[in-house]
C-alpha atoms as a PDB file:
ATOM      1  CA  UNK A   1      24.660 -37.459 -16.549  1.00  0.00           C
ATOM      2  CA  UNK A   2      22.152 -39.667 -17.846  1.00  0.00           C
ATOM      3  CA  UNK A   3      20.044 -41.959 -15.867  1.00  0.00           C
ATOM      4  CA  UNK A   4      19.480 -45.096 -18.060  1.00  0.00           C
ATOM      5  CA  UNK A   5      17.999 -48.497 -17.031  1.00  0.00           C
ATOM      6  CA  UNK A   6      17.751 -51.500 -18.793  1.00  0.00           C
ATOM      7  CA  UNK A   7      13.877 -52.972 -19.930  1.00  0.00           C
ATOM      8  CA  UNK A   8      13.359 -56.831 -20.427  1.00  0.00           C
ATOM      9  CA  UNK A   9      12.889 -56.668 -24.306  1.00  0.00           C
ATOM     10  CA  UNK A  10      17.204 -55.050 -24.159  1.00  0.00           C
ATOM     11  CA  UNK A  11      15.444 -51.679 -24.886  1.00  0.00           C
ATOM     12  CA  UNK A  12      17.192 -48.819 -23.057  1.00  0.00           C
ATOM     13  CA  UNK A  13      14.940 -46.045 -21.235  1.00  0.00           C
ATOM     14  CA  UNK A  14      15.857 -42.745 -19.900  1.00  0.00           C
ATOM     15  CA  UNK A  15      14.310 -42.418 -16.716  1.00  0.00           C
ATOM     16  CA  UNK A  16      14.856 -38.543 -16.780  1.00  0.00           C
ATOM     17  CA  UNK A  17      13.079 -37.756 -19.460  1.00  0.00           C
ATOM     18  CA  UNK A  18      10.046 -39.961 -18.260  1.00  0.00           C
ATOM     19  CA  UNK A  19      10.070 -38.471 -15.413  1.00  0.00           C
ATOM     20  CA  UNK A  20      10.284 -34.458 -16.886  1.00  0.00           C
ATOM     21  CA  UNK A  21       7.070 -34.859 -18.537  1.00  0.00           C
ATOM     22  CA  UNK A  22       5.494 -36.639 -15.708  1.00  0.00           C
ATOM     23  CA  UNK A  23       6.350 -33.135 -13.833  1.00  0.00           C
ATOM     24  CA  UNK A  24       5.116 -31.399 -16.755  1.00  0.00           C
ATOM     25  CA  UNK A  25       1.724 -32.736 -17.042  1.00  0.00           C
ATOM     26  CA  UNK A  26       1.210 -32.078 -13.038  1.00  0.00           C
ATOM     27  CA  UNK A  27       2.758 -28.404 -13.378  1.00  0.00           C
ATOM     28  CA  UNK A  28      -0.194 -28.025 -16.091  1.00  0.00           C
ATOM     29  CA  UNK A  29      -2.804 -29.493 -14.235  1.00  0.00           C
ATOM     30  CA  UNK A  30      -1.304 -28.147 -10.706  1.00  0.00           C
ATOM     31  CA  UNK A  31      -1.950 -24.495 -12.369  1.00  0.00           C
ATOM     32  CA  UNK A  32      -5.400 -24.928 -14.497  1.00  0.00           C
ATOM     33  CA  UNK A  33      -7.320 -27.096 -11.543  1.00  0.00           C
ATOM     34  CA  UNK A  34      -8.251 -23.789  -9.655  1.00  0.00           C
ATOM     35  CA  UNK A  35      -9.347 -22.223 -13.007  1.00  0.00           C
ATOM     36  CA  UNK A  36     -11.660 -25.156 -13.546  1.00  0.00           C
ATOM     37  CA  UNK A  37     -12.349 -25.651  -9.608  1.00  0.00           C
ATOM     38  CA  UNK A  38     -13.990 -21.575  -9.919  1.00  0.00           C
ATOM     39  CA  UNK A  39     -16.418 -22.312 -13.116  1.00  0.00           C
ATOM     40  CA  UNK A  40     -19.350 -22.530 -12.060  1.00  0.00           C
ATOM     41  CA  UNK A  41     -21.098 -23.344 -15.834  1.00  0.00           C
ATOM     42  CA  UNK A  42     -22.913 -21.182 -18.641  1.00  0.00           C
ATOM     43  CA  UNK A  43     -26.459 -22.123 -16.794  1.00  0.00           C
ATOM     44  CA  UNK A  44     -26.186 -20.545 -13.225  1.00  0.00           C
ATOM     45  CA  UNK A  45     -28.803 -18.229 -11.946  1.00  0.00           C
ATOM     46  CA  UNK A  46     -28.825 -16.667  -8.903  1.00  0.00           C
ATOM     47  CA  UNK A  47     -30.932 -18.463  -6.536  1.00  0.00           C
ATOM     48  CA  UNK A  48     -34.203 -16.193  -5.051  1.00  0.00           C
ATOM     49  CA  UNK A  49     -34.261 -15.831  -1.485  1.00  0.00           C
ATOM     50  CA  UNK A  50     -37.727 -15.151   0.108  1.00  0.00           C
ATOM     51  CA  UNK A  51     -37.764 -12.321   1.791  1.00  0.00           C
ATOM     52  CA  UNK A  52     -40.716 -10.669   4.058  1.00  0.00           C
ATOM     53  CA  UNK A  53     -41.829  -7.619   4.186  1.00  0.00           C
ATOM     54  CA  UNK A  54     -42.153  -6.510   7.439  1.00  0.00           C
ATOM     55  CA  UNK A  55     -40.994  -8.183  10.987  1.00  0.00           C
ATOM     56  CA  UNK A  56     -42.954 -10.645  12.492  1.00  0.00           C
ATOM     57  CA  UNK A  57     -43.706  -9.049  15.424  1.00  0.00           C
ATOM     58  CA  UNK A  58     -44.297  -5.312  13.642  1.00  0.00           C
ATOM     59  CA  UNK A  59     -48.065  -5.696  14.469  1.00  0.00           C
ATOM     60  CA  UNK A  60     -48.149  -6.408  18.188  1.00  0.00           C
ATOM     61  CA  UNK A  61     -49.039  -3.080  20.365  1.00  0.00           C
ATOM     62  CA  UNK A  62     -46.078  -4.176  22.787  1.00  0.00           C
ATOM     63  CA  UNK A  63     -43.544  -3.612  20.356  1.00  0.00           C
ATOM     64  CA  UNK A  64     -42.636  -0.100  19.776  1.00  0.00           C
ATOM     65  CA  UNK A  65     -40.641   0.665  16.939  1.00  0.00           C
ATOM     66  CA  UNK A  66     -41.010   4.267  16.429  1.00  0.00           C
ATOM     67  CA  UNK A  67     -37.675   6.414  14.507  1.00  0.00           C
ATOM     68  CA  UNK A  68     -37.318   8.796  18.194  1.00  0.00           C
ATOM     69  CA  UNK A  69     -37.289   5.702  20.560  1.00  0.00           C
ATOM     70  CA  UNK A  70     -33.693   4.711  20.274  1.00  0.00           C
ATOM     71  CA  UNK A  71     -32.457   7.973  19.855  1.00  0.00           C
ATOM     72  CA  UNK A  72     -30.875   7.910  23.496  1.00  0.00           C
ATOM     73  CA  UNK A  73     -30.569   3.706  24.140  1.00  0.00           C
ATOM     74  CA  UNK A  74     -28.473   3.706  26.833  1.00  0.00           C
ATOM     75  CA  UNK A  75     -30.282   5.350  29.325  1.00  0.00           C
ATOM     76  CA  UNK A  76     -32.568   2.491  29.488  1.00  0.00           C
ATOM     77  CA  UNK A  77     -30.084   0.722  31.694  1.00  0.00           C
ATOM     78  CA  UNK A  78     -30.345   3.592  34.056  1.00  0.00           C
ATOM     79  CA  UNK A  79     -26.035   3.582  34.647  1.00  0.00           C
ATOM     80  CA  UNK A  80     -24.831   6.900  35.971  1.00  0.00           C
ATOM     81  CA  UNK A  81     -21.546   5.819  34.246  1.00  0.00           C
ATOM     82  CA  UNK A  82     -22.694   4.635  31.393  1.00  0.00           C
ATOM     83  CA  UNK A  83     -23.981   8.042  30.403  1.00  0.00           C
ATOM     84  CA  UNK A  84     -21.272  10.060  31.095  1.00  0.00           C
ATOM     85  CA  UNK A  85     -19.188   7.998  29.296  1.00  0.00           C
ATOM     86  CA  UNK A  86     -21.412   8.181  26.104  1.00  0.00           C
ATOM     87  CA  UNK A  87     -21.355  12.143  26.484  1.00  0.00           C
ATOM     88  CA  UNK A  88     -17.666  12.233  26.689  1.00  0.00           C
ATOM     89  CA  UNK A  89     -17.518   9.831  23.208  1.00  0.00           C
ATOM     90  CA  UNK A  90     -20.055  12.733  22.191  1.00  0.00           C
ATOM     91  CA  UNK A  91     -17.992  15.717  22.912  1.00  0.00           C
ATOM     92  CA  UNK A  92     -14.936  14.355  21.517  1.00  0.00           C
ATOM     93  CA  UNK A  93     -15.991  12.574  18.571  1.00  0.00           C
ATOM     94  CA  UNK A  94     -14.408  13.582  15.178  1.00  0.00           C
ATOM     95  CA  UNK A  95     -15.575  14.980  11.823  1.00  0.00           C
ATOM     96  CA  UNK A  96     -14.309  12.798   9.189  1.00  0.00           C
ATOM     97  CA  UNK A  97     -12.198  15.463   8.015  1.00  0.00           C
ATOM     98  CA  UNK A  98      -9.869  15.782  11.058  1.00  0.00           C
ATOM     99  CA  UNK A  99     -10.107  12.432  11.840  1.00  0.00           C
ATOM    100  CA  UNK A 100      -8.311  12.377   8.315  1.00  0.00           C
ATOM    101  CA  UNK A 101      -5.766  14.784   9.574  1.00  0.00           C
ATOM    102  CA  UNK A 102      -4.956  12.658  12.689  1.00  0.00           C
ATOM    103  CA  UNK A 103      -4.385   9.826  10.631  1.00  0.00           C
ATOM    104  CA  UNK A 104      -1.815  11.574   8.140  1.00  0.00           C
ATOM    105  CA  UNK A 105      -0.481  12.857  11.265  1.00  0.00           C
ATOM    106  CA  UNK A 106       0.228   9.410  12.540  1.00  0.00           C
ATOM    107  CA  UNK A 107       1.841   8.509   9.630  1.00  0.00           C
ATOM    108  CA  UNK A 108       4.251  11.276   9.634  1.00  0.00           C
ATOM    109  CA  UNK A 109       5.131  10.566  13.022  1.00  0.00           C
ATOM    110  CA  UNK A 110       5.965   6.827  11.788  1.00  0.00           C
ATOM    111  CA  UNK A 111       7.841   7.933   9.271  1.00  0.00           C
ATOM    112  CA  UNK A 112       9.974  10.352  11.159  1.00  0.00           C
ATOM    113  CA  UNK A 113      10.511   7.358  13.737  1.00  0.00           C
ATOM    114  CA  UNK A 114      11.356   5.126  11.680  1.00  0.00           C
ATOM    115  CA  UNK A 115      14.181   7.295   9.206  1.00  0.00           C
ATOM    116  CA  UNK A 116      15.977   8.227  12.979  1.00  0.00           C
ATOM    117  CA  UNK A 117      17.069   4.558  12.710  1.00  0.00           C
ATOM    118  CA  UNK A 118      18.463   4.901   8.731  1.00  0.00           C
ATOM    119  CA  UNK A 119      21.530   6.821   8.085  1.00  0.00           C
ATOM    120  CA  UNK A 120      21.452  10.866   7.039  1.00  0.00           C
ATOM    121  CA  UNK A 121      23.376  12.469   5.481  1.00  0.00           C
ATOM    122  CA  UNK A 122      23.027  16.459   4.600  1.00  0.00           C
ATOM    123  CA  UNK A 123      25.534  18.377   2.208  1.00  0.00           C
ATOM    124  CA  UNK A 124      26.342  21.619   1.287  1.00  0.00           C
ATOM    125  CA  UNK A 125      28.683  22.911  -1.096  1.00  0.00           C
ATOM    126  CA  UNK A 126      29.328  26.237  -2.112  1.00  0.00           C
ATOM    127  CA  UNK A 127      31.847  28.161  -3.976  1.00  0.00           C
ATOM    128  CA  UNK A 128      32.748  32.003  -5.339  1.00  0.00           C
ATOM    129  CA  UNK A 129      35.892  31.995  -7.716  1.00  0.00           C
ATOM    130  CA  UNK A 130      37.207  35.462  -8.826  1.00  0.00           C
ATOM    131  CA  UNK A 131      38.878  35.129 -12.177  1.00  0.00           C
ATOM    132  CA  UNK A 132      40.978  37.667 -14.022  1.00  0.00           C
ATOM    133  CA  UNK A 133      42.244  36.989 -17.680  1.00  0.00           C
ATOM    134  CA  UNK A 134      45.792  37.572 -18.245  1.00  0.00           C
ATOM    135  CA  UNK A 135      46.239  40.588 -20.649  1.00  0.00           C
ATOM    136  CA  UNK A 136      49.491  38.741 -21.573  1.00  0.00           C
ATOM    137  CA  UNK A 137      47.413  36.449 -23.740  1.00  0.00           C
ATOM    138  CA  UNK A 138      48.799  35.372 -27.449  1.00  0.00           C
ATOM    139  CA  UNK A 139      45.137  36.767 -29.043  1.00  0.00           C
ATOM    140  CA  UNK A 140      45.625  39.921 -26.963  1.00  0.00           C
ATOM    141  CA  UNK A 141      46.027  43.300 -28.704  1.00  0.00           C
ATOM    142  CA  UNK A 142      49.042  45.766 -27.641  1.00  0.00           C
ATOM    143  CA  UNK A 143      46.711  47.958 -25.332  1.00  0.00           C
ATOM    144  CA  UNK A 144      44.322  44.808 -23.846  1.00  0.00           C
ATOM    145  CA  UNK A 145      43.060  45.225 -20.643  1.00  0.00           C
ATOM    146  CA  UNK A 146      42.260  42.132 -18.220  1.00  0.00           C
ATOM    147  CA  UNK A 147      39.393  40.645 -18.158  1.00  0.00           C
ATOM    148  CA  UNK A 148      37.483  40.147 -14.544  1.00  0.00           C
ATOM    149  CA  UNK A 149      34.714  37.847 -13.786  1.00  0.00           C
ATOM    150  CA  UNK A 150      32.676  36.315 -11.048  1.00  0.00           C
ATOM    151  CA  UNK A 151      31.990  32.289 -10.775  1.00  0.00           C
ATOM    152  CA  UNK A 152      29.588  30.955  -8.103  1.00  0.00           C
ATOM    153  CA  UNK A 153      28.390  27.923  -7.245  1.00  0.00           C
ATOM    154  CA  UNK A 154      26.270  26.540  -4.750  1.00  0.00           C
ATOM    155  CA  UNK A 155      24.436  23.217  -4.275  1.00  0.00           C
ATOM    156  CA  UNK A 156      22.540  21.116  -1.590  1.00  0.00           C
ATOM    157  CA  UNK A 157      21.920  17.894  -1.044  1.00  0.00           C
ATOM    158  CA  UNK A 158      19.406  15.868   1.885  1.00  0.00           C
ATOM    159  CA  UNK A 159      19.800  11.589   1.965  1.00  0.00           C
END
């Protein structure tokens, strides 16, 4: 169905169309503004930031800032607690490597939690047939003897 109004001149216009390219042009500039937006032009240079080369205060005597000093922080505050908390974080802190093994752990564990709530379903089929050709046979000679043999099958399935 068309949408048609009529102009002053008696020209006829289709409103529809007018108004798909309207749509157009925004859907184009709707997608290449953040493209233009990120540009930030062909001159830019990073700008240098002053730096200095020591601290301020390096110099003055009161300031100690030797590599030993804050070996063992905490016991500055003199807390009983405090330090017998931060040997316990100590003892049982992890090498990256099992810390690695906890965390694959973990996931398991999710995993397993999560497929109790999906539906399983475990199949197995198996089968042993015992065949013995007939000695009756149309291609058999006068003196044929039958033919035994063994089938098996077996097969498992886990969903």
């Amino acid at each position: 169905m068309e949408a048609l109004c009529q102009v002053t001149f008696g020209r006829q216009r289709d409103i529809g169309a007018g108004l798909g390219l309207s749509i157009q042009w925004l859907l184009v500039a709707a997608l290449l503004l953040p493209t233009v937006a990120c540009t930030i032009g062909p001159n830019f240079t990073t700008p240098v930031a002053p730096l200095a080369e020591k601290f301020r205060g390096a110099d003055n005597r009161s300031v100690k800032s030797g590599p030993l000093e804050y070996v063992h922080w905490w016991e500055g505050f003199r807390d009983p607690t405090l330090n017998k908390l931060i040997q316990i974080a100590y003892n049982q802190n992890l090498t990256l490597e099992s810390a690695g093994t906890r965390v694959l752990q973990a996931r398991a564990a999710l995993g397993i939690a999560i497929g109790i709530t999906y539906p399983q379903v475990q199949q197995g089929v198996g089968s042993v047939i015992y065949n013995r050709t007939s000695a009756a046979t149309p291609l058999a000679g006068p003196n044929a003897t039958p033919g035994y043999f063994w089938t098996d099958a077996l097969a498992a399935q886990a969903a």
